[in-house]
C-alpha atoms as a PDB file:
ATOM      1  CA  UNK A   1       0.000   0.000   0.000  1.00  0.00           C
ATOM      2  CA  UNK A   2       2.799   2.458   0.670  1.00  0.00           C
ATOM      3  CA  UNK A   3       4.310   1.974  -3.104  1.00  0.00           C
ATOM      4  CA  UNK A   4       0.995   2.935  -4.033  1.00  0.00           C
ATOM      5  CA  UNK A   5       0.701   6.066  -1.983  1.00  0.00           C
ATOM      6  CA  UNK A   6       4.218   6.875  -3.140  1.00  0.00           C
ATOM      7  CA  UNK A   7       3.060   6.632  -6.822  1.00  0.00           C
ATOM      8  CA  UNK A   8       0.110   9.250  -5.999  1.00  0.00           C
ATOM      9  CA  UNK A   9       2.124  11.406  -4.351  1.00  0.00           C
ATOM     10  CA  UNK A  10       4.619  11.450  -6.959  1.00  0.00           C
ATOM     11  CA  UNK A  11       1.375  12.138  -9.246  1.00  0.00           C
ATOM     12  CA  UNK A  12       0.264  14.622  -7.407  1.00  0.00           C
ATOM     13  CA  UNK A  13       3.807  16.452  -7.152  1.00  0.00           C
ATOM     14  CA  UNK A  14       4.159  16.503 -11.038  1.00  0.00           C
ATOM     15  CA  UNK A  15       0.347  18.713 -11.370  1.00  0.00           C
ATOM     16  CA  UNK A  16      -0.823  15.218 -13.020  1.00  0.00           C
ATOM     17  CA  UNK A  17      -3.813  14.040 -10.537  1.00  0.00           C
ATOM     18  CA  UNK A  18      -6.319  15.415 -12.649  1.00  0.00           C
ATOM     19  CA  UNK A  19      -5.347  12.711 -15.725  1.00  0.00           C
ATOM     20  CA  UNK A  20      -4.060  10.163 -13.402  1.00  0.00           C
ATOM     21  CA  UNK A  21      -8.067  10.050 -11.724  1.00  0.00           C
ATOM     22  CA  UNK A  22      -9.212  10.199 -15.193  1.00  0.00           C
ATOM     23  CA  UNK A  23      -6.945   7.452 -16.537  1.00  0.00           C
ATOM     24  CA  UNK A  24      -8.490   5.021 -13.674  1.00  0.00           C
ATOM     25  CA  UNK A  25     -12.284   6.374 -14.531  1.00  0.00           C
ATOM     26  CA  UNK A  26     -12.101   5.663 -18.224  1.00  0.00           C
ATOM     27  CA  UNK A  27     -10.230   1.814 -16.935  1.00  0.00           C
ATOM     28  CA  UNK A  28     -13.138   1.623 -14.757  1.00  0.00           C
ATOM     29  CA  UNK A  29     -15.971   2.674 -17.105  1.00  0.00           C
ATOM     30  CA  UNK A  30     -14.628   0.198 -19.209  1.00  0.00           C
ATOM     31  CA  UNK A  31     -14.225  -2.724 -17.196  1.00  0.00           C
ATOM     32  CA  UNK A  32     -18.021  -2.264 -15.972  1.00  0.00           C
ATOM     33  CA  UNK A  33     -19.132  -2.191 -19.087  1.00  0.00           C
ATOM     34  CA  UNK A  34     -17.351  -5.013 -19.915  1.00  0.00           C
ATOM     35  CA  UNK A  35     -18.933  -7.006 -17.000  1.00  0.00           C
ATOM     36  CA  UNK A  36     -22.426  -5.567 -17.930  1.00  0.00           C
ATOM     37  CA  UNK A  37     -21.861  -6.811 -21.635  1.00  0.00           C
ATOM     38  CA  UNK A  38     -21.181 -10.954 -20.184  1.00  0.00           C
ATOM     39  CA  UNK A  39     -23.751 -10.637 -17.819  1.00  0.00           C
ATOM     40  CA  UNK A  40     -26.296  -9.416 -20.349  1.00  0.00           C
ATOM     41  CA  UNK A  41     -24.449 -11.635 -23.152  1.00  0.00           C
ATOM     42  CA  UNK A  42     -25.778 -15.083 -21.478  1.00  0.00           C
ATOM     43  CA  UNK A  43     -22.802 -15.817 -20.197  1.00  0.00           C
ATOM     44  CA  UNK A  44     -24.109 -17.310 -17.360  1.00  0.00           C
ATOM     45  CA  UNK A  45     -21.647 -20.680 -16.620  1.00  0.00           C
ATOM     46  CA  UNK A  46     -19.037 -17.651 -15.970  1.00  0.00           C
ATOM     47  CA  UNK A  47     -20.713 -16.109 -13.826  1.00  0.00           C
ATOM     48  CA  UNK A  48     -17.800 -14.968 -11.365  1.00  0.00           C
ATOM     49  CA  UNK A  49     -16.020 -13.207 -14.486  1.00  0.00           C
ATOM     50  CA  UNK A  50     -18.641 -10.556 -14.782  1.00  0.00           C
ATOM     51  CA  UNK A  51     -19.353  -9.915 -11.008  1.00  0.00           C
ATOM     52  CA  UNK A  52     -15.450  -9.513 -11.002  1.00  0.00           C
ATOM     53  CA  UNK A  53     -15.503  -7.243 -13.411  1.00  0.00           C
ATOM     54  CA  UNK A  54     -18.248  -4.844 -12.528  1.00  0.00           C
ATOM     55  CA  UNK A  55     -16.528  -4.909  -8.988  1.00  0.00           C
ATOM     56  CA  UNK A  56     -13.376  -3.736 -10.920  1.00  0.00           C
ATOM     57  CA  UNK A  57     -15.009  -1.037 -12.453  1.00  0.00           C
ATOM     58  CA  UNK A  58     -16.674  -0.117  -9.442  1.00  0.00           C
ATOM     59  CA  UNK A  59     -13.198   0.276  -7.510  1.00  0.00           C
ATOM     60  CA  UNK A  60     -11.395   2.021 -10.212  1.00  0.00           C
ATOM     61  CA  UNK A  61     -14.204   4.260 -10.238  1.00  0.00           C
ATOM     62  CA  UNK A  62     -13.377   5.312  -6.352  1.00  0.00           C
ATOM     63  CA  UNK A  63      -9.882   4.436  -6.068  1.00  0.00           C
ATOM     64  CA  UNK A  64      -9.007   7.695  -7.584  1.00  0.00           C
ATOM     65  CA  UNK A  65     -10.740  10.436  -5.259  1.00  0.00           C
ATOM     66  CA  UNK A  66      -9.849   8.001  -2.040  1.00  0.00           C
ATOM     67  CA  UNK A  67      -6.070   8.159  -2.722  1.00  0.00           C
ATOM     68  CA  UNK A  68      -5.475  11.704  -3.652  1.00  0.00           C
ATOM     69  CA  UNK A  69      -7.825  12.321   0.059  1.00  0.00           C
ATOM     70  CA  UNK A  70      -5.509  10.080   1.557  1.00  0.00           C
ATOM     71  CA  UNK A  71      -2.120  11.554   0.000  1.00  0.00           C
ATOM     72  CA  UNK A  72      -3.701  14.861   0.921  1.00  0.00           C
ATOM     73  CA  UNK A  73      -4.219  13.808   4.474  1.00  0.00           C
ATOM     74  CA  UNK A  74      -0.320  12.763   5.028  1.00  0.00           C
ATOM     75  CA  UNK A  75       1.374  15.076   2.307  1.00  0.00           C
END
């Protein structure tokens, strides 16, 4: 966890948070999409690929604005 605060911080030093949390939203738009497309597909032996996915998405979604708070908090 601290390499990955390290890598925010880093982010946020450089003026880049703005297109890192963007970079992570599109990722995470994409991968619940994906999910929403096998689920709605009939994929439905594979179920656990799907739920995965749309929990991905969901994540990468808030991932970004909870680690710039938290770099913001200690930095």
């Amino acid at each position: 966890m601290d390499e990955a605060l390290e890598v925010v911080e880093l982010v946020a030093d450089s003026g880049l948070e703005e297109a890192f949390a963007w970079v992570l939203r599109i990722v995470g738009i994409l991968c619940l999409l994906a999910g929403l497309g096998l689920w709605l597909g009939g994929f439905m032996n594979l179920l656990w690929v799907p739920a995965l996915l749309v929990a991905l998405g969901l994540f990468l979604l808030v991932a970004p604005q909870v680690l710039l708070f938290v770099v913001e908090l200690t930095g």
